[in-house]
N, C-alpha and C. Protein backbone atom coordinates (compact mmCIF):
# COMPACT_ATOMS: atom_id res chain seq x y z
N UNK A 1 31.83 -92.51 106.60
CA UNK A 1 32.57 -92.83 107.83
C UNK A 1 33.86 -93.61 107.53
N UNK A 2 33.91 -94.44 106.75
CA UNK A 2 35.05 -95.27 106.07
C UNK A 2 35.74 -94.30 106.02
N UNK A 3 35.99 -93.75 104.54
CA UNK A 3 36.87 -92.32 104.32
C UNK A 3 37.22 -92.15 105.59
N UNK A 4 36.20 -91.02 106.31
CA UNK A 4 37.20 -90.48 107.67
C UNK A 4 37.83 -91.76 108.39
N UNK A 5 37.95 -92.65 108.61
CA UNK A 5 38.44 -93.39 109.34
C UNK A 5 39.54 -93.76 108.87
N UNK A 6 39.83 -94.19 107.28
CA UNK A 6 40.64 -94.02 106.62
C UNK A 6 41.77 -93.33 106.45
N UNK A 7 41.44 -91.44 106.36
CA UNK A 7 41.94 -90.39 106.19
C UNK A 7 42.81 -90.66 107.66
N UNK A 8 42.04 -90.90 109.16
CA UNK A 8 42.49 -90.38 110.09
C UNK A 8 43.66 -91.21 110.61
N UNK A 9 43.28 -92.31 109.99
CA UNK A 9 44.49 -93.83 110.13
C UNK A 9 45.79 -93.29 109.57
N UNK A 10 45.45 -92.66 108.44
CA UNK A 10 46.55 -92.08 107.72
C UNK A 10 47.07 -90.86 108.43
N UNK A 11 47.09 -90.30 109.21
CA UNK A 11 47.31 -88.79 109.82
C UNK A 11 47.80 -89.59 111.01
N UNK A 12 47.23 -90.58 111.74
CA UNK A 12 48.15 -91.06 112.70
C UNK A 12 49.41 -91.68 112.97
N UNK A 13 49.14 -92.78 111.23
CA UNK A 13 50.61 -93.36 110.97
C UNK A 13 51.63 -92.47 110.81
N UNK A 14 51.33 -91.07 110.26
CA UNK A 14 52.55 -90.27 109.50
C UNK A 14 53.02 -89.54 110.84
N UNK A 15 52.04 -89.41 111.49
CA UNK A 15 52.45 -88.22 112.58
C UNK A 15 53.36 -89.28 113.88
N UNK A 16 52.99 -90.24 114.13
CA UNK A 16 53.96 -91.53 114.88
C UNK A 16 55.34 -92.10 114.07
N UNK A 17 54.87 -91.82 112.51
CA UNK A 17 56.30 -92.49 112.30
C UNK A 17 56.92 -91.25 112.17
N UNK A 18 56.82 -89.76 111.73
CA UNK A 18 57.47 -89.12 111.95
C UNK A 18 58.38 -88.85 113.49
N UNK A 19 57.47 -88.72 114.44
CA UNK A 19 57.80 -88.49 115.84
C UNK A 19 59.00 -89.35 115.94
N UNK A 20 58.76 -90.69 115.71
CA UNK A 20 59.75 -92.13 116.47
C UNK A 20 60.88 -92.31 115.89
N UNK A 21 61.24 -91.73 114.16
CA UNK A 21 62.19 -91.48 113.50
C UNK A 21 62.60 -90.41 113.94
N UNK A 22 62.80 -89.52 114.38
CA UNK A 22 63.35 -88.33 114.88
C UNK A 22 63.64 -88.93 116.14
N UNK A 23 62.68 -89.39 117.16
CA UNK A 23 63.29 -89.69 118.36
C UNK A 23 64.29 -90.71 118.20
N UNK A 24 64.32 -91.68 117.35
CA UNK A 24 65.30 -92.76 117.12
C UNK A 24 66.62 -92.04 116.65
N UNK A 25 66.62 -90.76 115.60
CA UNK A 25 67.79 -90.44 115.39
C UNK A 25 68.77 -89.34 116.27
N UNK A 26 67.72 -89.52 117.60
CA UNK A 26 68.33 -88.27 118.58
C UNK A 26 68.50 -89.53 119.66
N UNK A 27 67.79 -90.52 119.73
CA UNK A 27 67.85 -91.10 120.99
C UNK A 27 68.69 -91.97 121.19
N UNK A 28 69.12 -92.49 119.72
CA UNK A 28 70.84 -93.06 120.02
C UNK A 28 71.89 -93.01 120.24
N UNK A 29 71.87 -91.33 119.20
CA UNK A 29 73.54 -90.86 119.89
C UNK A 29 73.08 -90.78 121.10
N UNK A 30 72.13 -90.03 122.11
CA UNK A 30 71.98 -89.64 123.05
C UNK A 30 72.19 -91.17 124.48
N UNK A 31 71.92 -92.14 123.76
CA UNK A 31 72.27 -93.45 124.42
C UNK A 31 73.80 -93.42 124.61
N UNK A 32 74.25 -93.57 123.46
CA UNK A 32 75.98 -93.67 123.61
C UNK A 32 76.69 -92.62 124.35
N UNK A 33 76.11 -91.57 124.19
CA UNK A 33 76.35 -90.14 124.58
C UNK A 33 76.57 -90.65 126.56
N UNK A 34 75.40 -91.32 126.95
CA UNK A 34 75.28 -91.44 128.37
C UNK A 34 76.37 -92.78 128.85
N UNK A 35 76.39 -93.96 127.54
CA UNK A 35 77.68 -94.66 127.77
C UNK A 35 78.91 -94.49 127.66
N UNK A 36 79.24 -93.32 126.82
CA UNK A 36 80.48 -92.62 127.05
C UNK A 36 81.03 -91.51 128.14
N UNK A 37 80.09 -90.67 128.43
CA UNK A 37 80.15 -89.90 129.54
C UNK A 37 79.20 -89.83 130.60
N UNK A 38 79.89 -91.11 131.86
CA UNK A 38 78.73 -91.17 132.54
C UNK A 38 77.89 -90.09 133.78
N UNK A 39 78.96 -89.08 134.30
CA UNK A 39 78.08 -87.69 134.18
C UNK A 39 76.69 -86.99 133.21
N UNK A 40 77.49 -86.85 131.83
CA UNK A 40 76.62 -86.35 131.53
C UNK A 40 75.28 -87.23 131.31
N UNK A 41 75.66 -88.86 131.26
CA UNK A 41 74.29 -89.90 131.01
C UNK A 41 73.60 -89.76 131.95
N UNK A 42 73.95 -89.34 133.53
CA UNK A 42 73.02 -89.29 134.02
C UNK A 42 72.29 -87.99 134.37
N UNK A 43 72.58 -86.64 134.11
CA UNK A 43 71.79 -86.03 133.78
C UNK A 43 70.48 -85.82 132.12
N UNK A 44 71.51 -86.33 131.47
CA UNK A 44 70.64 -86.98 130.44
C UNK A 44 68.96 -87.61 130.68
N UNK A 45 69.46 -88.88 131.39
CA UNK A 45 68.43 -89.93 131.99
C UNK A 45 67.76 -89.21 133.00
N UNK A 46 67.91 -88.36 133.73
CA UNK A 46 67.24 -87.66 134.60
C UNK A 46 66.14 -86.92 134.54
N UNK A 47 66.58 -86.16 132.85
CA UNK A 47 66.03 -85.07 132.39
C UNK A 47 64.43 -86.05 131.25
N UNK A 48 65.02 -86.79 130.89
CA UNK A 48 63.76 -87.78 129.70
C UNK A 48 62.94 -88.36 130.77
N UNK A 49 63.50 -88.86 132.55
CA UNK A 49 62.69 -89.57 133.02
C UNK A 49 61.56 -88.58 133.58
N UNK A 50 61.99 -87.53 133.64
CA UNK A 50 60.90 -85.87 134.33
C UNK A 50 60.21 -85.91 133.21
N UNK A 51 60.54 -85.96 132.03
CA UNK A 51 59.40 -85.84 130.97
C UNK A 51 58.42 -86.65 130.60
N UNK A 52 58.88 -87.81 130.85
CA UNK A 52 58.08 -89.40 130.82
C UNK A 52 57.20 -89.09 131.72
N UNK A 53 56.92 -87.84 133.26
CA UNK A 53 56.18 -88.18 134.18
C UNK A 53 55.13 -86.73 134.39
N UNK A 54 55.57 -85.83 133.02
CA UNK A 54 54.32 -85.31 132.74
C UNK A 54 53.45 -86.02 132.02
N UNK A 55 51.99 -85.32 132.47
CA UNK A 55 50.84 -85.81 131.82
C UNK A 55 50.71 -85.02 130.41
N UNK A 56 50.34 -85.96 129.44
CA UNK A 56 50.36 -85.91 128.11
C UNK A 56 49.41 -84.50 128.08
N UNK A 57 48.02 -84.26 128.43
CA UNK A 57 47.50 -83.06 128.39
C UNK A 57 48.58 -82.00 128.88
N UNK A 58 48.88 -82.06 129.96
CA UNK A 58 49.95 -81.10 130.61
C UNK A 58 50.77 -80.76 129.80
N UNK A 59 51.69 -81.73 129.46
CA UNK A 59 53.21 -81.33 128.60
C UNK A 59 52.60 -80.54 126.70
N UNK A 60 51.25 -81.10 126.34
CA UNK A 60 50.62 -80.44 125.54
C UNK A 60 50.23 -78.83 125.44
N UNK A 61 50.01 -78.96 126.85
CA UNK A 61 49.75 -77.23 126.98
C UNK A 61 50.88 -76.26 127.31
N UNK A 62 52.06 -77.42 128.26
CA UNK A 62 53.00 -76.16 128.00
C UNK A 62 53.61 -75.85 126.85
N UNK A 63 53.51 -76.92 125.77
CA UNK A 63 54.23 -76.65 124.67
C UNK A 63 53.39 -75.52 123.70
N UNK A 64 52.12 -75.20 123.84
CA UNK A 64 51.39 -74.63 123.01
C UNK A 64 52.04 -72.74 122.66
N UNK A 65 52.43 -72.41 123.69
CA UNK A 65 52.64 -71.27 124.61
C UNK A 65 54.68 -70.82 123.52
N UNK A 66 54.99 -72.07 123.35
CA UNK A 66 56.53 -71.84 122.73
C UNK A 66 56.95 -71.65 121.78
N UNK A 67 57.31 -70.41 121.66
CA UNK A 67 57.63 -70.15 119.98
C UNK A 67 58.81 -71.16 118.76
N UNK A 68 58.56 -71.34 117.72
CA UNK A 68 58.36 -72.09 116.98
C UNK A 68 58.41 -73.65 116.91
N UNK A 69 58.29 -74.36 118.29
CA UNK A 69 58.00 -75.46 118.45
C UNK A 69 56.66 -75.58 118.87
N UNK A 70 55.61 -74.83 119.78
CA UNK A 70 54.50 -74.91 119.89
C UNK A 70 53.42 -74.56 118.61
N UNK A 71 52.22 -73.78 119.55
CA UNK A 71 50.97 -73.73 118.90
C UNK A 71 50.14 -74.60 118.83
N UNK A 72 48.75 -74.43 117.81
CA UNK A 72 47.93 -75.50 117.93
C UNK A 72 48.09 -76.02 116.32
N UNK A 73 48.40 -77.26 116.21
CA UNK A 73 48.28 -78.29 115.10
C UNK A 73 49.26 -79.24 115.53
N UNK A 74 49.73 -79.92 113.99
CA UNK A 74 50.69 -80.87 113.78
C UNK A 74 51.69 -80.94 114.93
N UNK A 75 52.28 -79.80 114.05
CA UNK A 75 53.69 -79.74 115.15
C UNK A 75 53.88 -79.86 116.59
N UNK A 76 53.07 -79.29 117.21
CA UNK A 76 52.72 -79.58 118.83
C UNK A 76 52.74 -81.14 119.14
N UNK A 77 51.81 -81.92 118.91
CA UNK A 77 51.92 -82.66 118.60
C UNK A 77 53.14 -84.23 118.66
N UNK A 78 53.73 -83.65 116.90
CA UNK A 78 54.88 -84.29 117.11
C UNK A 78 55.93 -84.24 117.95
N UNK A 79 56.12 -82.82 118.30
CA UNK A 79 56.66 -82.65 119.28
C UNK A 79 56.90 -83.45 120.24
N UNK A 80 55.88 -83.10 121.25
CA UNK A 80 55.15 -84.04 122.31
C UNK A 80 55.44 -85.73 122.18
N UNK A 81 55.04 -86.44 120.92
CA UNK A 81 55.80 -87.17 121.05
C UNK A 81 57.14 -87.72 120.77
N UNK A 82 57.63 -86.85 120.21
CA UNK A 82 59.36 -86.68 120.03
C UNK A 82 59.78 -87.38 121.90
N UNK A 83 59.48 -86.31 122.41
CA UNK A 83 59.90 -85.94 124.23
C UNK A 83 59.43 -87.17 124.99
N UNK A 84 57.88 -87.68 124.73
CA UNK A 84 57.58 -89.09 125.05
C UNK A 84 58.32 -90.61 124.77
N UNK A 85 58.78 -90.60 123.04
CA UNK A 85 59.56 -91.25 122.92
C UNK A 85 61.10 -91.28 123.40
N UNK A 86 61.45 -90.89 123.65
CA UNK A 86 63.11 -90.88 123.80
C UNK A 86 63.35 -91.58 125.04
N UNK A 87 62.66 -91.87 126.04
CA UNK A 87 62.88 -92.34 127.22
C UNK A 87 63.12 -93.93 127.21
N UNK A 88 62.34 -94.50 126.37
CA UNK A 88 62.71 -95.92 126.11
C UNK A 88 64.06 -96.39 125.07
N UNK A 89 63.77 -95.11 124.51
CA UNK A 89 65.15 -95.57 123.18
C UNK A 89 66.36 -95.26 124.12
N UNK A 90 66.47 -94.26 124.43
CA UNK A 90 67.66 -93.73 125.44
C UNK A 90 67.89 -95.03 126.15
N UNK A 91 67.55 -95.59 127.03
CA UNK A 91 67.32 -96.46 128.04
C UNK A 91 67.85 -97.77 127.39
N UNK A 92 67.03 -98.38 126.39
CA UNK A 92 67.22 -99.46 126.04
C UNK A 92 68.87 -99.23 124.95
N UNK A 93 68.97 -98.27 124.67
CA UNK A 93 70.56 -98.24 123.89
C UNK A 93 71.21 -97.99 124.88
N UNK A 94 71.06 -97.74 125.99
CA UNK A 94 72.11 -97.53 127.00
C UNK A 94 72.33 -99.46 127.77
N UNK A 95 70.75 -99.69 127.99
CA UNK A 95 71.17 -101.25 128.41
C UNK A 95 71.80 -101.97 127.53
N UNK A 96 71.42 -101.79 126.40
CA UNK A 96 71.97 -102.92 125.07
C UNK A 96 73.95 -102.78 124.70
N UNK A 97 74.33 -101.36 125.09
CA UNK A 97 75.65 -101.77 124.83
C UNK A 97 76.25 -102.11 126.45
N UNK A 98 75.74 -101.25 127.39
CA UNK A 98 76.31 -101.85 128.79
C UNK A 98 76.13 -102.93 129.12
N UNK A 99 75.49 -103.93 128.37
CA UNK A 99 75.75 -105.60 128.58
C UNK A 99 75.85 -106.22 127.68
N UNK A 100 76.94 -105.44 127.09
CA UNK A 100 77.88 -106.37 126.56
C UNK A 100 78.95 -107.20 127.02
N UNK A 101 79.46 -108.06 126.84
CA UNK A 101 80.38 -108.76 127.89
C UNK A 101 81.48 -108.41 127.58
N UNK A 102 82.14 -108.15 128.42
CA UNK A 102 83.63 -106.88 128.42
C UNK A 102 84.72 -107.69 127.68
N UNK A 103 84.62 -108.60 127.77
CA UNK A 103 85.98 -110.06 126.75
C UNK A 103 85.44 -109.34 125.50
N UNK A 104 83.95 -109.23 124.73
CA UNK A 104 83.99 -108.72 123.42
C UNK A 104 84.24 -107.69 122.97
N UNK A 105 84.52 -106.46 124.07
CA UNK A 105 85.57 -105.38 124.10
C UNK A 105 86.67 -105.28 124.05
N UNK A 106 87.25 -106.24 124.99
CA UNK A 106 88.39 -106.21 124.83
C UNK A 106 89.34 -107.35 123.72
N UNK A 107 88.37 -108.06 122.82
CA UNK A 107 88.48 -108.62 121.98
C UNK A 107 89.26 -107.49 120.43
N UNK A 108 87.98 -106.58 120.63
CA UNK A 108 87.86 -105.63 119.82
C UNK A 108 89.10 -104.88 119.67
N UNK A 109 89.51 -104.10 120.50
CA UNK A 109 90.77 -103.46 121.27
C UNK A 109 91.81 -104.02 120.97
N UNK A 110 92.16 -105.49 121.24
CA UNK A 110 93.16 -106.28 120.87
C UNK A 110 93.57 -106.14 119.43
N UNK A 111 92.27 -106.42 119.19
CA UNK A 111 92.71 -106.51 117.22
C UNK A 111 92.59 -105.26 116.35
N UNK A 112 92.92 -104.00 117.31
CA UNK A 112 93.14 -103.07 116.87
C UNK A 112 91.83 -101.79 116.43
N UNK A 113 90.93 -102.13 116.70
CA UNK A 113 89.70 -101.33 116.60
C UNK A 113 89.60 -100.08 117.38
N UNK A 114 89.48 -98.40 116.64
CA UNK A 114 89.21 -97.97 116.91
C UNK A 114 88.05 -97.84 118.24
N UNK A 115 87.63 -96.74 118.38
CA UNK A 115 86.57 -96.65 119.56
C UNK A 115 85.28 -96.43 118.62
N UNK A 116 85.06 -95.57 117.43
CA UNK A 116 84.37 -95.62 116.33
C UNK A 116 84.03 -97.19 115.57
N UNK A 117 84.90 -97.50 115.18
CA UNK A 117 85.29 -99.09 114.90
C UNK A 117 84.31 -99.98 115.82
N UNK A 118 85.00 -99.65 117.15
CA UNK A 118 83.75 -101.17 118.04
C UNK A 118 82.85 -100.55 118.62
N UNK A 119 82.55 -99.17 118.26
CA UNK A 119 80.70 -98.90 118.62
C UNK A 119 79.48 -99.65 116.84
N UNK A 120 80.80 -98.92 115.68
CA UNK A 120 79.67 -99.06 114.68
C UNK A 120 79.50 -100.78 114.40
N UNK A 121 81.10 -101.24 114.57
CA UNK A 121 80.94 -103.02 113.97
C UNK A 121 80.95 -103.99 115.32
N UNK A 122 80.76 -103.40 116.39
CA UNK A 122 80.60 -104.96 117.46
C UNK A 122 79.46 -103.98 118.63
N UNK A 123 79.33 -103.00 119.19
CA UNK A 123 78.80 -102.74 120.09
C UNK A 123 77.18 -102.14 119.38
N UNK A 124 76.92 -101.25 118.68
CA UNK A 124 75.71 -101.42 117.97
C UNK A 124 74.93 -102.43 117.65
N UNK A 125 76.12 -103.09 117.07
CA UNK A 125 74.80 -104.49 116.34
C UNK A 125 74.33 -105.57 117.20
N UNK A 126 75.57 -105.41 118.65
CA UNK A 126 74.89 -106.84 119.84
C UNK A 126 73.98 -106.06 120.48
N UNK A 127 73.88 -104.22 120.31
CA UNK A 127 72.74 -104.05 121.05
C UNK A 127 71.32 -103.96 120.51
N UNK A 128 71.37 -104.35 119.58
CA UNK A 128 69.97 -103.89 118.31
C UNK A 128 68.78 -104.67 118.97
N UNK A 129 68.91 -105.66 119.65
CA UNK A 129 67.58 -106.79 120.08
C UNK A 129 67.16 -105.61 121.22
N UNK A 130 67.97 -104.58 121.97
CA UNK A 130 67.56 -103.99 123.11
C UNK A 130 66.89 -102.90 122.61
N UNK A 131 67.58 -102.43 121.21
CA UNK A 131 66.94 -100.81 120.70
C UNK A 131 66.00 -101.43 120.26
N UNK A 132 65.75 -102.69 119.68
CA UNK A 132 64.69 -102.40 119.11
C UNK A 132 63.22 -102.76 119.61
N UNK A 133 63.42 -103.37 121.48
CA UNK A 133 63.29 -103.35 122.23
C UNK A 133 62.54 -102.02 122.60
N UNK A 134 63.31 -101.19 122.52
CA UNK A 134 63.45 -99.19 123.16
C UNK A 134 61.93 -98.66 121.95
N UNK A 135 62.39 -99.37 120.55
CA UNK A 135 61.77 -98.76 119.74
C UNK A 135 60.50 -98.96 119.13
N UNK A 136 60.16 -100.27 120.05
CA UNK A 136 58.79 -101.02 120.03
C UNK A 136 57.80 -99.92 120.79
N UNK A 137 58.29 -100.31 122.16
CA UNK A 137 57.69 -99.39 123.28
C UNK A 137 57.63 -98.18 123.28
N UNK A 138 58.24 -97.54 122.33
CA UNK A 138 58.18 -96.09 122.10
C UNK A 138 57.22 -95.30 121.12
N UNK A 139 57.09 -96.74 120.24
CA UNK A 139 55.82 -96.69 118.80
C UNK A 139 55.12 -96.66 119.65
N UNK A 140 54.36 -97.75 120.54
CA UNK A 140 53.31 -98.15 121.10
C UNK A 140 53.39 -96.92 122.24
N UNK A 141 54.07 -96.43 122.59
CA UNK A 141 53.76 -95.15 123.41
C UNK A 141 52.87 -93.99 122.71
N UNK A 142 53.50 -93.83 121.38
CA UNK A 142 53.48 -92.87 120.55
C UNK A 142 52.03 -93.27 120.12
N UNK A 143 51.78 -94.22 119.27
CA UNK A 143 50.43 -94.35 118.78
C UNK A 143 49.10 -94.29 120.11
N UNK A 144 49.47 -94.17 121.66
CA UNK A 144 48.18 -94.05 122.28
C UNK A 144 48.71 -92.46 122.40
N UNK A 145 49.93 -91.67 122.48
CA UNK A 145 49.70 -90.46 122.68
C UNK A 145 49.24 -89.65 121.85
N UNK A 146 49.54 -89.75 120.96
CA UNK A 146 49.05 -89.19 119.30
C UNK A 146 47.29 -89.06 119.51
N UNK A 147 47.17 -90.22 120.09
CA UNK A 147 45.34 -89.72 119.93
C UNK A 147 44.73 -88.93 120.80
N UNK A 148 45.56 -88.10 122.09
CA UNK A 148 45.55 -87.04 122.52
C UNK A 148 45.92 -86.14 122.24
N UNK A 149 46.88 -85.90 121.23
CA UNK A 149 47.17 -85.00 120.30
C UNK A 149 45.73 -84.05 119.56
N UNK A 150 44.98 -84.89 119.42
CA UNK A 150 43.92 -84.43 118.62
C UNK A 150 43.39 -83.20 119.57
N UNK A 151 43.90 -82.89 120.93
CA UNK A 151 42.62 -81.47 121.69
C UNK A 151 43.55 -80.51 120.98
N UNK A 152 44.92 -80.79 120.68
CA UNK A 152 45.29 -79.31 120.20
C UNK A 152 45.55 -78.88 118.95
N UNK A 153 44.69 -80.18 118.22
CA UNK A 153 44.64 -79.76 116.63
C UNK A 153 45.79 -80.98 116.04
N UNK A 154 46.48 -81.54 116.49
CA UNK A 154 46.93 -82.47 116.04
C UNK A 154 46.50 -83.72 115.08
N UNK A 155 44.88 -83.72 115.13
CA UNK A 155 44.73 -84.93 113.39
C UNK A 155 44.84 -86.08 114.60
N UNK A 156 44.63 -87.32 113.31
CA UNK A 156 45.02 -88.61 113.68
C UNK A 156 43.60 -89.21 113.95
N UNK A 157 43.49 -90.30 114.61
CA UNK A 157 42.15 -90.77 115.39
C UNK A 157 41.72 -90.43 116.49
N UNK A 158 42.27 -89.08 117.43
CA UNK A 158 41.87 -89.30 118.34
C UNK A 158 40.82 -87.81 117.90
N UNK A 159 40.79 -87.09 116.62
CA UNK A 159 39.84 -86.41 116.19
C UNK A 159 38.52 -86.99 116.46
N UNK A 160 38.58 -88.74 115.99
CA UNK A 160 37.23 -89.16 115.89
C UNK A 160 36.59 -89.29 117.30
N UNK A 161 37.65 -90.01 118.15
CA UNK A 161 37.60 -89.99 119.61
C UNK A 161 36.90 -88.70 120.36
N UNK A 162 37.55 -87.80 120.22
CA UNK A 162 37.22 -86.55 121.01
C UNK A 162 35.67 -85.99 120.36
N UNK A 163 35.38 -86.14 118.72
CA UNK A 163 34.10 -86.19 118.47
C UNK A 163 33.35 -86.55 118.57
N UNK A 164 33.57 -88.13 119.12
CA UNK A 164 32.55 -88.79 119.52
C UNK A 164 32.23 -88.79 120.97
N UNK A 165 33.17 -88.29 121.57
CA UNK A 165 32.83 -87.98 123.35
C UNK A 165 32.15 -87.00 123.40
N UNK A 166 32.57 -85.65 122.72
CA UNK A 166 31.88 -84.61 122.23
C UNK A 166 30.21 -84.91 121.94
N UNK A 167 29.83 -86.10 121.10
CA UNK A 167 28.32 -86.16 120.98
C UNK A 167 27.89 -87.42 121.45
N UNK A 168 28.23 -87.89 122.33
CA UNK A 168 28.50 -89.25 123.22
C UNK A 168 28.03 -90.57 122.06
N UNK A 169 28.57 -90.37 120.94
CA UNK A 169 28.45 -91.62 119.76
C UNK A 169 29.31 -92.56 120.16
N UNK A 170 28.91 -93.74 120.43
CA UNK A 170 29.89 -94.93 120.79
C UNK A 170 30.91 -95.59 119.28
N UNK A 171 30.06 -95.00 118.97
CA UNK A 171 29.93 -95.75 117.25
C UNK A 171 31.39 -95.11 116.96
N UNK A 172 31.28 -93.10 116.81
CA UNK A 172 32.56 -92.70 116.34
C UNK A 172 33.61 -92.79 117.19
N UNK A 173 32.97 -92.84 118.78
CA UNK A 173 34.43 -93.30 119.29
C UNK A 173 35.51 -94.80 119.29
N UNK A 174 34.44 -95.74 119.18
CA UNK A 174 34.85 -96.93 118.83
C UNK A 174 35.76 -96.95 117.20
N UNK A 175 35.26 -95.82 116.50
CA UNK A 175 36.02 -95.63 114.93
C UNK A 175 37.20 -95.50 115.11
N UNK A 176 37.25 -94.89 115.92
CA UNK A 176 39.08 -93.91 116.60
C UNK A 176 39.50 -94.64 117.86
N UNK A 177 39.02 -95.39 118.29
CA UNK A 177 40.06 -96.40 119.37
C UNK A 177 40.36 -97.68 118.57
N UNK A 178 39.55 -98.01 117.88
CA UNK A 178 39.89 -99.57 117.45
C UNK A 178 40.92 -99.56 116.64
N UNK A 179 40.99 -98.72 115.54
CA UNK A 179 42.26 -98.50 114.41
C UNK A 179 43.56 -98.15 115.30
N UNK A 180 43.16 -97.26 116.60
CA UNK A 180 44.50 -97.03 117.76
C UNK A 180 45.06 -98.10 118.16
N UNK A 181 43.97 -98.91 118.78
CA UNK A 181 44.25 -100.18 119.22
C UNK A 181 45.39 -101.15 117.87
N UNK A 182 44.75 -101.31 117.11
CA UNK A 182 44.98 -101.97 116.03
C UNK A 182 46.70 -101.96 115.47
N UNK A 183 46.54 -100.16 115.49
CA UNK A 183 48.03 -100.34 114.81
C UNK A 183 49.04 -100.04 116.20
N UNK A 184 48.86 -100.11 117.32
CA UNK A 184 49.25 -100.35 118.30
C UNK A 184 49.76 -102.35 118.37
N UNK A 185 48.70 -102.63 117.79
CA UNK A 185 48.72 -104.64 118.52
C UNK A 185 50.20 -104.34 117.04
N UNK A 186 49.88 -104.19 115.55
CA UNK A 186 51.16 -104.29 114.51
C UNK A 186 52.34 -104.38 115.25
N UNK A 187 52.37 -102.87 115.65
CA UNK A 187 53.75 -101.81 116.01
C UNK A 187 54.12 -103.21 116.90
N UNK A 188 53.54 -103.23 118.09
CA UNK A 188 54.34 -104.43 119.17
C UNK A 188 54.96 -105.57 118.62
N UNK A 189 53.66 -106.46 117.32
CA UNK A 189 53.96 -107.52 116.83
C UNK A 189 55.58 -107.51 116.04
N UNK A 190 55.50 -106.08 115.50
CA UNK A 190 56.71 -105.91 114.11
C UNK A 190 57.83 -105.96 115.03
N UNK A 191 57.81 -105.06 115.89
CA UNK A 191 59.18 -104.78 116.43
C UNK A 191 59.86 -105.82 117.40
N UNK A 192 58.57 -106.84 118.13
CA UNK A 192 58.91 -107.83 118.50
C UNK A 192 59.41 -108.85 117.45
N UNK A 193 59.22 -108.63 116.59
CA UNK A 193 59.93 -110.45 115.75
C UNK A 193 60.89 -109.56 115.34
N UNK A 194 61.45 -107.92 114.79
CA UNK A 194 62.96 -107.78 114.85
C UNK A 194 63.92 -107.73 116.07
N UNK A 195 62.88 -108.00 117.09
CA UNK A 195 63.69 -107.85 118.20
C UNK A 195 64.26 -109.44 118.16
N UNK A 196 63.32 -110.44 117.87
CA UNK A 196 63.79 -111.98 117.87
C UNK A 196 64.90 -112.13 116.96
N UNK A 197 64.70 -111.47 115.57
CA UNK A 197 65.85 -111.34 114.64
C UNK A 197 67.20 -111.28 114.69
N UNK A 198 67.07 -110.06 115.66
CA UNK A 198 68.29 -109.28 115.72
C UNK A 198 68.93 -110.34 116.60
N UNK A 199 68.16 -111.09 117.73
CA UNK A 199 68.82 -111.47 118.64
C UNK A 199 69.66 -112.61 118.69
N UNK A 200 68.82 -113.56 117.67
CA UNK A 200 69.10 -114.46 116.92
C UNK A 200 70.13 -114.34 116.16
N UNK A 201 69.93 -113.12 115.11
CA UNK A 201 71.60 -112.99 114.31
C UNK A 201 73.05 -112.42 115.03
N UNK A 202 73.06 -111.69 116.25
CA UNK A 202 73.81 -111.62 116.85
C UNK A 202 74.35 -112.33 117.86
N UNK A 203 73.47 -113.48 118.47
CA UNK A 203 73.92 -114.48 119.61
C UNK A 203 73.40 -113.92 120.64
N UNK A 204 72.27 -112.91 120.89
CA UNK A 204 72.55 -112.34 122.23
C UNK A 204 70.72 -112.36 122.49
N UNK A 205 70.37 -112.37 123.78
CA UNK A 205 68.76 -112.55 124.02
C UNK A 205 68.38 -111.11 124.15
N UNK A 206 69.07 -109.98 124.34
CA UNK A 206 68.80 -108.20 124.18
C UNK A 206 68.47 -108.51 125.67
């Protein structure tokens, strides 16, 4: 039982940190994307908040059905939480540079800074306490969706979960919620003290 519990800990971490790295590297431009063009931000935000309000079984099954992003395993899956995550990252990189205080813009501007210039060296880095904010809540999204992942072949702990509901063992389901739980309580703890970090090294509370 160790082993599997082991094995499945491992299939959950890879399949969440895969998901949240992909959503992190789509969900920022896609932040700035909505602070630069505020048309298109708000169809943007429109479109992640409809997805945030399917049900995880639901948005699982329509994806099964789609050629080469569906089916049943992994990929489904990550998928799924690719689309789950992005709603907080989006969100929180959109709050984190829109409150910025406009004097440190126009600080920027003054002394000659590109628009490239004061997103990568003044508007990114005062918003990092907010992304990383976006990117807490998006782990911790990810690690309870992931263990629904497991009806369509997706791995992880919620294999043990669904096996143990399957033979009503408290024992194996408790195997596969507690390690959920667990690296769920991390994910919050980690990303909360870089969220203190960041906020701290930039002057700003996110």
């Amino acid at each position: 039982m160790a082993d599997e519990i082991l094995r499945a800990t491992g299939q959950h971490v890879v399949i969440v940190a895969i998901s949240v790295l992909i959503a992190t590297a789509a969900g920022i431009p896609l932040g700035i994307l909505c602070i630069r063009h505020a048309r298109i931000g708000k169809v943007t935000l429109r479109i992640v908040d409809i997805v945030q309000t399917i049900p995880s079984l639901a948005l699982f099954g329509f994806l099964i059905p789609l050629p080469l992003i569906g089916g049943i395993g992994v990929r489904t899956a990550i998928v799924a939480l690719i689309l789950y995550s992005l709603l907080p990252i989006v969100r929180n990189t959109v709050t984190g540079i829109a409150g910025i205080d406009p004097l440190i813009r126009e600080a920027a501007i003054v002394v000659g800074m590109t628009d490239r210039q004061r997103l990568l060296g003044v508007e990114l880095p005062l918003a990092l306490p907010s992304i990383f904010g976006g990117l807490r809540i998006a782990t911790v999204i990810a690690i309870g969706v992931a263990t629904i992942g497991a009806a369509v072949g997706g791995g992880g702990l919620g294999t043990l979960i669904f096996r143990g509901v399957a033979m009503v063992d408290s024992t194996r389901i408790l195997a596969g919620a507690l390690p959920a739980a667990a690296l769920a309580l991390i994910a919050d703890l980690g990303f909360a003290g870089l969220e203190r970090v960041a906020a701290r090294r930039f002057g700003t509370s996110g």
